[in-house]
N, C-alpha and C. Protein backbone atom coordinates (compact mmCIF):
# COMPACT_ATOMS: atom_id res chain seq x y z
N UNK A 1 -8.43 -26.47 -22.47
CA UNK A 1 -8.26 -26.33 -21.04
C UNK A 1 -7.65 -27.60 -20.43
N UNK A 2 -7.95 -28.54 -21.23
CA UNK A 2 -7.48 -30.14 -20.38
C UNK A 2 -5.70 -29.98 -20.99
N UNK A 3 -5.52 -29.15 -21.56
CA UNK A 3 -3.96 -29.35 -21.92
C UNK A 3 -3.14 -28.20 -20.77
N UNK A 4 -4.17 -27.49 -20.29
CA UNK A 4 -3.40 -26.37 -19.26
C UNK A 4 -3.57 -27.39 -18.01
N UNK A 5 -3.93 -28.12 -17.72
CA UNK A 5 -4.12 -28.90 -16.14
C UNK A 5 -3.24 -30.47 -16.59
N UNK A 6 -3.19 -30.50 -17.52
CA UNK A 6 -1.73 -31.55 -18.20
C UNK A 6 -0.80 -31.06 -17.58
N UNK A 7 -0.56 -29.34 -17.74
CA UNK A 7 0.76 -28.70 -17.69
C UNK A 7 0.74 -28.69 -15.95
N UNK A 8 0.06 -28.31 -15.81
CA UNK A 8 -0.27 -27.82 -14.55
C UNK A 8 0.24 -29.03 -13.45
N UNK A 9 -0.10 -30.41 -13.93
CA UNK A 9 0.24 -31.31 -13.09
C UNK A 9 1.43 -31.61 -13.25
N UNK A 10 1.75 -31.87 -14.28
CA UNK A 10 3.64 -32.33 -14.93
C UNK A 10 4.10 -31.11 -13.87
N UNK A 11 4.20 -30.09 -13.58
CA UNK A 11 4.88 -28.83 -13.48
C UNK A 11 4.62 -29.16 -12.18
N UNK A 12 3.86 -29.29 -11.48
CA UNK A 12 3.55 -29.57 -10.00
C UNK A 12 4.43 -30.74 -8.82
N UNK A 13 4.76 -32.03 -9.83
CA UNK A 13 5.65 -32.62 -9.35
C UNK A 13 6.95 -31.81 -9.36
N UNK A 14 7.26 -31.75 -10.56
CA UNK A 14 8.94 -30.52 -10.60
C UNK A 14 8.85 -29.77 -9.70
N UNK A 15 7.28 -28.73 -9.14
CA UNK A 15 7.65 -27.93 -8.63
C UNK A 15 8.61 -27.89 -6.99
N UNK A 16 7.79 -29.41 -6.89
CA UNK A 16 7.66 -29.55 -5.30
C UNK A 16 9.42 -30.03 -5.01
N UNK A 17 10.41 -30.21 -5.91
CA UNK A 17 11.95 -30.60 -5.85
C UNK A 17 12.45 -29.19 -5.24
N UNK A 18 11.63 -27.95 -5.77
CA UNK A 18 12.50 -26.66 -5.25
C UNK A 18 11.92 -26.11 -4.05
N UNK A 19 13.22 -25.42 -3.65
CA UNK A 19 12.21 -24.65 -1.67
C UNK A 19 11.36 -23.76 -2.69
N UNK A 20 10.96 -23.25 -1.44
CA UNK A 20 9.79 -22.18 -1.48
C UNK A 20 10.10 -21.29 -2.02
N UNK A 21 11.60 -20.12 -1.78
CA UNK A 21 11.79 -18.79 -2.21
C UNK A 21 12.03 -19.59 -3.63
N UNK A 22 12.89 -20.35 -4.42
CA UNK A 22 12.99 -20.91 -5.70
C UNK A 22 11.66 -20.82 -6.43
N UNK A 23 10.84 -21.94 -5.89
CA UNK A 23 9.12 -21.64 -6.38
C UNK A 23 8.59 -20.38 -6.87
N UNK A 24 8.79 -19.39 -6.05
CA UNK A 24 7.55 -18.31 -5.97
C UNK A 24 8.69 -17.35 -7.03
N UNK A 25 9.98 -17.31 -6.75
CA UNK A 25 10.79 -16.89 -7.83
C UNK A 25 10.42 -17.54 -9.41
N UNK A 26 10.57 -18.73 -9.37
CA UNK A 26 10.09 -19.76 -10.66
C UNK A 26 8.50 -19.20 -11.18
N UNK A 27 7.64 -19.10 -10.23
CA UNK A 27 6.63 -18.25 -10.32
C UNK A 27 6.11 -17.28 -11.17
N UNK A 28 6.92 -16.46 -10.36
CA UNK A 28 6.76 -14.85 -11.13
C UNK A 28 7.65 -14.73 -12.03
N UNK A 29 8.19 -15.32 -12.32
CA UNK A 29 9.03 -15.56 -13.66
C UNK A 29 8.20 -16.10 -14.74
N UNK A 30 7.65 -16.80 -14.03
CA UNK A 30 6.86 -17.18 -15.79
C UNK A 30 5.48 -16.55 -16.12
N UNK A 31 4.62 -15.95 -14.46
CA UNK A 31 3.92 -14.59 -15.16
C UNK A 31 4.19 -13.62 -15.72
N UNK A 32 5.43 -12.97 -15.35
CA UNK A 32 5.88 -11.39 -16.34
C UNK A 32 6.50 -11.81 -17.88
N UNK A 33 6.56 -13.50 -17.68
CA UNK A 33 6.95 -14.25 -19.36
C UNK A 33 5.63 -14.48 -20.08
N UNK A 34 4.53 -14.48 -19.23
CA UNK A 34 3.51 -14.85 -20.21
C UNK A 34 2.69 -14.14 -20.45
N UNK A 35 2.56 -12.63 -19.52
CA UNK A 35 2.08 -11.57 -19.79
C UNK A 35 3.13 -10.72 -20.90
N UNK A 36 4.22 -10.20 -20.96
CA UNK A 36 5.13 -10.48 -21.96
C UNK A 36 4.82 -10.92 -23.39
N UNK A 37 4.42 -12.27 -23.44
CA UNK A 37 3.53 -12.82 -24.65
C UNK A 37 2.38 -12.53 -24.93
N UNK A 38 1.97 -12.20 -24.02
CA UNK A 38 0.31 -11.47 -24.24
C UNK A 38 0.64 -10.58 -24.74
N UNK A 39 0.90 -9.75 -24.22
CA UNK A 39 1.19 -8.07 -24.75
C UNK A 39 1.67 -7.66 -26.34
N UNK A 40 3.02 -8.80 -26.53
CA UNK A 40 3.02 -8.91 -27.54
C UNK A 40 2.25 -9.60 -28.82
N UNK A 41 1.44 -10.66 -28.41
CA UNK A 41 0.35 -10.55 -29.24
C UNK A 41 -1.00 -10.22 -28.97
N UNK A 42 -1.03 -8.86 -28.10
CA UNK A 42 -2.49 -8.16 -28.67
C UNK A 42 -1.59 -7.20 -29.31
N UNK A 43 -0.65 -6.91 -29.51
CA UNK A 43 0.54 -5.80 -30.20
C UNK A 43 0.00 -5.87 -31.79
N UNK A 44 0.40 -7.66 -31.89
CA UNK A 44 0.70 -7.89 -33.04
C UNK A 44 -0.83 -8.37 -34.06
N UNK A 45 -2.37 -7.79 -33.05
CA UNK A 45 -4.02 -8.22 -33.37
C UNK A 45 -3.55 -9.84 -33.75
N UNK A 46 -3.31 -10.68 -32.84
CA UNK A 46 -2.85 -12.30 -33.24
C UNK A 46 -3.39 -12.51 -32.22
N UNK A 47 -4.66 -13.67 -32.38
CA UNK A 47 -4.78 -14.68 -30.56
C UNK A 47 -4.22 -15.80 -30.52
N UNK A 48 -4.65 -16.86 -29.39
CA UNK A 48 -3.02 -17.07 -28.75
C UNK A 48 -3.21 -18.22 -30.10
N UNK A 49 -4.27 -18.97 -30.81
CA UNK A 49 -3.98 -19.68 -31.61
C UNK A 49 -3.54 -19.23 -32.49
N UNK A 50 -2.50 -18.16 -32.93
CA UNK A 50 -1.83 -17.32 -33.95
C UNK A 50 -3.05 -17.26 -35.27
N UNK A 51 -4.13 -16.66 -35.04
CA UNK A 51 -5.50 -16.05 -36.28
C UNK A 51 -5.22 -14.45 -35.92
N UNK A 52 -5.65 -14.26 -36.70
CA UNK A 52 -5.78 -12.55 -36.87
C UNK A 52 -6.88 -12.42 -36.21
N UNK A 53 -7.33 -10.76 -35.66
CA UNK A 53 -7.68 -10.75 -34.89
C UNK A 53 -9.14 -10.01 -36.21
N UNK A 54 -10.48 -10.42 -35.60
CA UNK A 54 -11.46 -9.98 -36.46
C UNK A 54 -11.10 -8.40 -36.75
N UNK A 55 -11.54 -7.99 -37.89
CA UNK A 55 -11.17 -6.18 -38.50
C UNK A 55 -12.67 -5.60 -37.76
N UNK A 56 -12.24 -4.33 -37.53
CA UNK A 56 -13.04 -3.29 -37.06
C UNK A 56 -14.22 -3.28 -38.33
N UNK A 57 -15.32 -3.21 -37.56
CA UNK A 57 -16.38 -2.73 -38.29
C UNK A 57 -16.38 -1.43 -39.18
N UNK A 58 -17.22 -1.12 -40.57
CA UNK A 58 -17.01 -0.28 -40.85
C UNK A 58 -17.13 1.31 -40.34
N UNK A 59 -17.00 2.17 -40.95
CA UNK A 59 -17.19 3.28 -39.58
C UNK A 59 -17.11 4.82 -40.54
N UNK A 60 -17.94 5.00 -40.98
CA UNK A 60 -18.08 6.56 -42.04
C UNK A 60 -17.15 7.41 -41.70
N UNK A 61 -17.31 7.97 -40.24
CA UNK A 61 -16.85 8.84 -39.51
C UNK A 61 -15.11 8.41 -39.16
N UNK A 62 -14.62 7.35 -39.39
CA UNK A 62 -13.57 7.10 -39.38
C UNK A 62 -12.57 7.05 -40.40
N UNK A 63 -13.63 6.57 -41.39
CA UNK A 63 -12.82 7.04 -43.04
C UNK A 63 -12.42 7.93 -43.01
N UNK A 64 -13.02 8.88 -42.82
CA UNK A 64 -12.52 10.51 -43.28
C UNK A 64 -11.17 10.70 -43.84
N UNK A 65 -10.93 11.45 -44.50
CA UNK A 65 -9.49 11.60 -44.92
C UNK A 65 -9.14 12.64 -43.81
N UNK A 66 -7.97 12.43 -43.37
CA UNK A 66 -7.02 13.01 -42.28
C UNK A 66 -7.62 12.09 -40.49
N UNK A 67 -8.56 11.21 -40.63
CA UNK A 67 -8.80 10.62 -39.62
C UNK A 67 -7.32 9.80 -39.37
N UNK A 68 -6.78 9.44 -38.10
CA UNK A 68 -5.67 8.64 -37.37
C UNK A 68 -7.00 6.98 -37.36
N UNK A 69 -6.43 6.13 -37.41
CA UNK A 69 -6.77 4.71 -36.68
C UNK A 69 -5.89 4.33 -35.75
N UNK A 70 -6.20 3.97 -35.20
CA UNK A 70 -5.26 3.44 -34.24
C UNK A 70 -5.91 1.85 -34.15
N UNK A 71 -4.97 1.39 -33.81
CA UNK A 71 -4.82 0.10 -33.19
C UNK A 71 -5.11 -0.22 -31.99
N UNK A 72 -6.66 -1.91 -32.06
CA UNK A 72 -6.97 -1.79 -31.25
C UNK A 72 -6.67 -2.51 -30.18
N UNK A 73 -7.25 -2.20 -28.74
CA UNK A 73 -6.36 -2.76 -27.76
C UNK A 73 -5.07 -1.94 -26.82
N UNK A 74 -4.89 -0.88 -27.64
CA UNK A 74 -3.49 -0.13 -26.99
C UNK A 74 -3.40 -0.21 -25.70
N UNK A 75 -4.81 0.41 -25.15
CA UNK A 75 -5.11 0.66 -23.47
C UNK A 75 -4.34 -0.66 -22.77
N UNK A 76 -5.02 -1.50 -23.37
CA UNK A 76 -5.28 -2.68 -22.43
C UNK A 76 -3.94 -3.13 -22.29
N UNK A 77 -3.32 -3.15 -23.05
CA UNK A 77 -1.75 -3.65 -23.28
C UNK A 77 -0.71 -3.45 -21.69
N UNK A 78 -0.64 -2.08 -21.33
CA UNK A 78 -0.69 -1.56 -20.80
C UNK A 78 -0.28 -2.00 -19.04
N UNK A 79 0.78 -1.74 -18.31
CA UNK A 79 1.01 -2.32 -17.45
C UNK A 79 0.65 -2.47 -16.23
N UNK A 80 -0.18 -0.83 -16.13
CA UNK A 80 -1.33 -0.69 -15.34
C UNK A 80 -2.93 -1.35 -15.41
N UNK A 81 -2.84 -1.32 -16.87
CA UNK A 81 -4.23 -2.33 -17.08
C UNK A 81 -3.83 -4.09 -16.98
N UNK A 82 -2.76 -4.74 -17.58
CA UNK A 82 -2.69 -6.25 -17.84
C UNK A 82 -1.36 -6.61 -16.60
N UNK A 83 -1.95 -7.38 -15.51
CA UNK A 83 -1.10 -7.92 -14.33
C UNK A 83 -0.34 -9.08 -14.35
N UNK A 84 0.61 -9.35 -13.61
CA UNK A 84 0.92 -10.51 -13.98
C UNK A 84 1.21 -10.49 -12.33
N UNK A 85 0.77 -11.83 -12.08
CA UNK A 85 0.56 -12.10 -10.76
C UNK A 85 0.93 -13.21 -10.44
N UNK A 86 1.49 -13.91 -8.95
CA UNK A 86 2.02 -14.77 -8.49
C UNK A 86 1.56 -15.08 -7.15
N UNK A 87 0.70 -16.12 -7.15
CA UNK A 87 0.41 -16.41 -5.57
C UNK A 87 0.53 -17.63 -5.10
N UNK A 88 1.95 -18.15 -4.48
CA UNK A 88 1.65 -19.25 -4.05
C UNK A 88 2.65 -20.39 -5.32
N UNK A 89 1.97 -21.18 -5.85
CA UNK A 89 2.38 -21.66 -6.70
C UNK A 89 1.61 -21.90 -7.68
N UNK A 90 0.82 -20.39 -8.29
CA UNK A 90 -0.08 -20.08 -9.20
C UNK A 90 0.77 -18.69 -9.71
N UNK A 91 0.15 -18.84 -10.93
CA UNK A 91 0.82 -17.47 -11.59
C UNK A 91 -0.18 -17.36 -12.55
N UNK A 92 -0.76 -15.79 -12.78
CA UNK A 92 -2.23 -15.32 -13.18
C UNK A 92 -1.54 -14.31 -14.03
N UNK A 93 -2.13 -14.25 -15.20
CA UNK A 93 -2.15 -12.38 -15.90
C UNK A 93 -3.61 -12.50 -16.10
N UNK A 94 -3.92 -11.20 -15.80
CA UNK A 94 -5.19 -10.22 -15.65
C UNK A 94 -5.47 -9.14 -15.70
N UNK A 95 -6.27 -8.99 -16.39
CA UNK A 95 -6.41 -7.27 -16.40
C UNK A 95 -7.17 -6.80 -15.46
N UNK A 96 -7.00 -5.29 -15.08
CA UNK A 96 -7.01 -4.90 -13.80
C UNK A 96 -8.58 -3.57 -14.22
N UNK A 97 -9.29 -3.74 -13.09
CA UNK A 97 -10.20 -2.80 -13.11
C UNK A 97 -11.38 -2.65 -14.35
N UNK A 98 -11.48 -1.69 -14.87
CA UNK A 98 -12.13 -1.03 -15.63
C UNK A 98 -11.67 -1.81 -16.80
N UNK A 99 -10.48 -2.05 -17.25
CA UNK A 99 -10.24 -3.12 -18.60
C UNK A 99 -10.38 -4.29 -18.58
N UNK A 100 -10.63 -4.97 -17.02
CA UNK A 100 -11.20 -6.13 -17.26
C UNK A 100 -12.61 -6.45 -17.57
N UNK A 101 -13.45 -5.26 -17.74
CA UNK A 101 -14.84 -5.28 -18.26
C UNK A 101 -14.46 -5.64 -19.67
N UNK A 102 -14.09 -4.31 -19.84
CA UNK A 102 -13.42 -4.14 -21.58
C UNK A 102 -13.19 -5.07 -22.30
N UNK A 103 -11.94 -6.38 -21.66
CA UNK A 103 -11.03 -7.07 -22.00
C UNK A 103 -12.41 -8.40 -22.04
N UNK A 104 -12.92 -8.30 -21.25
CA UNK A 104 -14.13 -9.83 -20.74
C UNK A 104 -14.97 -9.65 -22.46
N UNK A 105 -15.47 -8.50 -22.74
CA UNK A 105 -16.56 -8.16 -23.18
C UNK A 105 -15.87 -8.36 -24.91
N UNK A 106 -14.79 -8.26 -25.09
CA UNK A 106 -14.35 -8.48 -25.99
C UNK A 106 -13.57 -10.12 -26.58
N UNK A 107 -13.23 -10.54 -25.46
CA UNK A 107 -12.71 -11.83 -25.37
C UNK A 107 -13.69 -12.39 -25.83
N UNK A 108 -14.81 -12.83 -25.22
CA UNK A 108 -15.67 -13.24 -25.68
C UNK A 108 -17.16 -13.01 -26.34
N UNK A 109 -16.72 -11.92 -26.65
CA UNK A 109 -18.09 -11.42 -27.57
C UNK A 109 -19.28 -11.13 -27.59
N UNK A 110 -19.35 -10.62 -26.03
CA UNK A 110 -20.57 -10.16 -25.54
C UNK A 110 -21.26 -9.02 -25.96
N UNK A 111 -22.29 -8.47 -25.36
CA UNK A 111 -23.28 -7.76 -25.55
C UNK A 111 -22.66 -6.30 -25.01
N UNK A 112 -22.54 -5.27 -25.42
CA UNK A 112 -21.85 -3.82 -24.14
C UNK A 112 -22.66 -2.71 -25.11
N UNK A 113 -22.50 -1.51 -23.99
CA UNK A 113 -22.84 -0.08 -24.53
C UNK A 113 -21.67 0.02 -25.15
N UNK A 114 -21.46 0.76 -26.38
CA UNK A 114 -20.22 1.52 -26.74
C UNK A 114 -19.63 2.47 -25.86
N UNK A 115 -20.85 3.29 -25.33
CA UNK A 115 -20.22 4.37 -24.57
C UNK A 115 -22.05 5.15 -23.68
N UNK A 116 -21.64 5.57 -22.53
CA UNK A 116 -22.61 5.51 -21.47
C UNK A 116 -23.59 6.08 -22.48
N UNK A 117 -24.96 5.61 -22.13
CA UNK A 117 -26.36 5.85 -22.85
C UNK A 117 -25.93 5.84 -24.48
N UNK A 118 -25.14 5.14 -25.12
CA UNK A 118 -25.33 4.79 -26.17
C UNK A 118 -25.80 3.11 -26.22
N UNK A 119 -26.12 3.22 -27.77
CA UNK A 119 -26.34 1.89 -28.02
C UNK A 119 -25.71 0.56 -28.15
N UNK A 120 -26.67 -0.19 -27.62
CA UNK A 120 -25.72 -1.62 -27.27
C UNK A 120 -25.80 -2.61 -28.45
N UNK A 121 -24.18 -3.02 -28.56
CA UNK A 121 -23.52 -3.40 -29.52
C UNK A 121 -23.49 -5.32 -29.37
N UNK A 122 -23.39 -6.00 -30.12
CA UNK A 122 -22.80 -7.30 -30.08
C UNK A 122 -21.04 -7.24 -30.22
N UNK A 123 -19.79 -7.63 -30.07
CA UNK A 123 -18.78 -7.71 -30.12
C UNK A 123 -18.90 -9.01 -30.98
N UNK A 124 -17.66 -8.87 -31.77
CA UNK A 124 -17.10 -10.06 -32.33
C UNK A 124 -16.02 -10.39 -31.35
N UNK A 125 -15.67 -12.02 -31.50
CA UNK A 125 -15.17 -12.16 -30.11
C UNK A 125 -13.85 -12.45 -30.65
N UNK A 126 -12.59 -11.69 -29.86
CA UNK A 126 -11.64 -11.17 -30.01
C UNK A 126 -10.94 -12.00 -28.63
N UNK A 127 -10.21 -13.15 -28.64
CA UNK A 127 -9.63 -13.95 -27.50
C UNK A 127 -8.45 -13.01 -27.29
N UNK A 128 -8.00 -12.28 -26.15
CA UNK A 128 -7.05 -11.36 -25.83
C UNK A 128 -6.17 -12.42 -25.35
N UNK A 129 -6.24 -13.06 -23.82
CA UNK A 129 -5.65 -13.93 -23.19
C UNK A 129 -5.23 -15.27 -23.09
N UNK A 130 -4.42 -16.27 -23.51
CA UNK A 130 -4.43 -17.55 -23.38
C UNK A 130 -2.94 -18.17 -23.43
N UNK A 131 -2.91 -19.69 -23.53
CA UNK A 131 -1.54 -19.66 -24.01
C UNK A 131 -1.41 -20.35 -25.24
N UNK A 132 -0.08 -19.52 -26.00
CA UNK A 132 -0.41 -20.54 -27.46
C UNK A 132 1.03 -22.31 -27.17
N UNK A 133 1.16 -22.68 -28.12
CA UNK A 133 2.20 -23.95 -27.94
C UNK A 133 3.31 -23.48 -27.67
N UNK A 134 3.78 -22.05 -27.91
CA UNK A 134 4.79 -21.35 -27.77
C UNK A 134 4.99 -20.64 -26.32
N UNK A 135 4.35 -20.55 -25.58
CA UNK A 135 3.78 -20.49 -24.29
C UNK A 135 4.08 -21.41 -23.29
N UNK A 136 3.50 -22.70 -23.68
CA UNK A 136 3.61 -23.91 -23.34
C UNK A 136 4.72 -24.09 -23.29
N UNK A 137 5.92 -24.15 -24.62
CA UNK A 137 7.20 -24.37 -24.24
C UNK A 137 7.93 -23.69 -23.54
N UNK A 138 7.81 -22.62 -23.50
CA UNK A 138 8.41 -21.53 -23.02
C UNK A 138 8.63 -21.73 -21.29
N UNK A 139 7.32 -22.00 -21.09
CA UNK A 139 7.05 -22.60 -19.22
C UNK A 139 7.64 -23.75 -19.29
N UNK A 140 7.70 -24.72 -19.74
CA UNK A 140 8.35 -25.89 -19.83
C UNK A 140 10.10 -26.27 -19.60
N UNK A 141 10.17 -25.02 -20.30
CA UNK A 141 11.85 -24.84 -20.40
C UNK A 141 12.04 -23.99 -19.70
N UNK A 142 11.24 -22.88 -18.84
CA UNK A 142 11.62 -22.52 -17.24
C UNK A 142 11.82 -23.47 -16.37
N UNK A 143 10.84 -24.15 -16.37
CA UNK A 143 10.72 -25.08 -15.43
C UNK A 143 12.11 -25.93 -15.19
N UNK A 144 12.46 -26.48 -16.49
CA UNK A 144 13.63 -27.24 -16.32
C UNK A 144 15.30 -26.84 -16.21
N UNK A 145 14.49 -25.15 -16.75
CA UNK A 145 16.09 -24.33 -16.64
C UNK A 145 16.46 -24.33 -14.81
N UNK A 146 15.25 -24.00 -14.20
CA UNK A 146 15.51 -23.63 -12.67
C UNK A 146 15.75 -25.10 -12.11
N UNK A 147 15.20 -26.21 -12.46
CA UNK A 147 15.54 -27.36 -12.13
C UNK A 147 17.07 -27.87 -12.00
N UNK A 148 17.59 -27.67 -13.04
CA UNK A 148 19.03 -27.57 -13.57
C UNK A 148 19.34 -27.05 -12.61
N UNK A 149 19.49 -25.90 -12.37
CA UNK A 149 20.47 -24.57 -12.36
C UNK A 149 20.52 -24.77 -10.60
């Protein structure tokens, strides 16, 4: 976290060289870039420190021969569920509603029902959201592209 408020400050002087519509443009440019990266790695079960993402528990009823798996996370992916937001000279991705229970409870590995009046589960904790070094540069070299330009 002390390396996101590093960024946060470096980026804060730069920011203040551009007007306002530039800013909030610069902005939301680098939320729909870093939600973008999210998406693509809950795509790819990778968190943001590029680990695989823990394997599904075993599951009888899922073995089955002719059972589908799917891959987890699909919902959340999702453009209605994962936001990318801009306020000001903040830029947020978040998931929205009902998947941000989902998304919380899995991130970090809490306690949940599987499903209403069933039994409550421990989660292995599955980091959905963050930024990896690739992230980092990525904002970095917005920053200086709009600076430039």
């Amino acid at each position: 976290m002390a390396e996101l408020s590093h960024l946060a400050d470096w980026c804060d002087g730069l920011l203040q060289k551009l007007s306002a519509s530039e800013r909030r443009q610069l902005v939301r440019q680098i939320a729909t870039d870093l939600r973008r990266a999210n998406v693509q790695r809950i795509a790819q079960q990778v968190t943001p420190e590029g680990e695989a993402f823990a394997p599904r528990k075993p599951n009888k009823l899922r073995e089955k021969k002719g059972q589908i798996r799917k891959r987890m996370f699909t919902k959340l992916r999702m453009a209605r569920n994962l936001k990318a937001g801009a306020k000001g000279d903040e830029a947020s991705v978040t998931f929205a509603g009902r998947a941000q229970w989902v998304a919380r409870v899995h991130h970090y590995g809490l306690r949940d029902k599987v499903k209403r009046g069933g039994p409550e589960v421990t989660y292995v904790a599955r980091p959905l959201l963050g930024l990896s070094d690739a992230d980092r540069k990525r904002v970095t070299d917005l920053v200086l592209a709009n600076l430039v330009a």
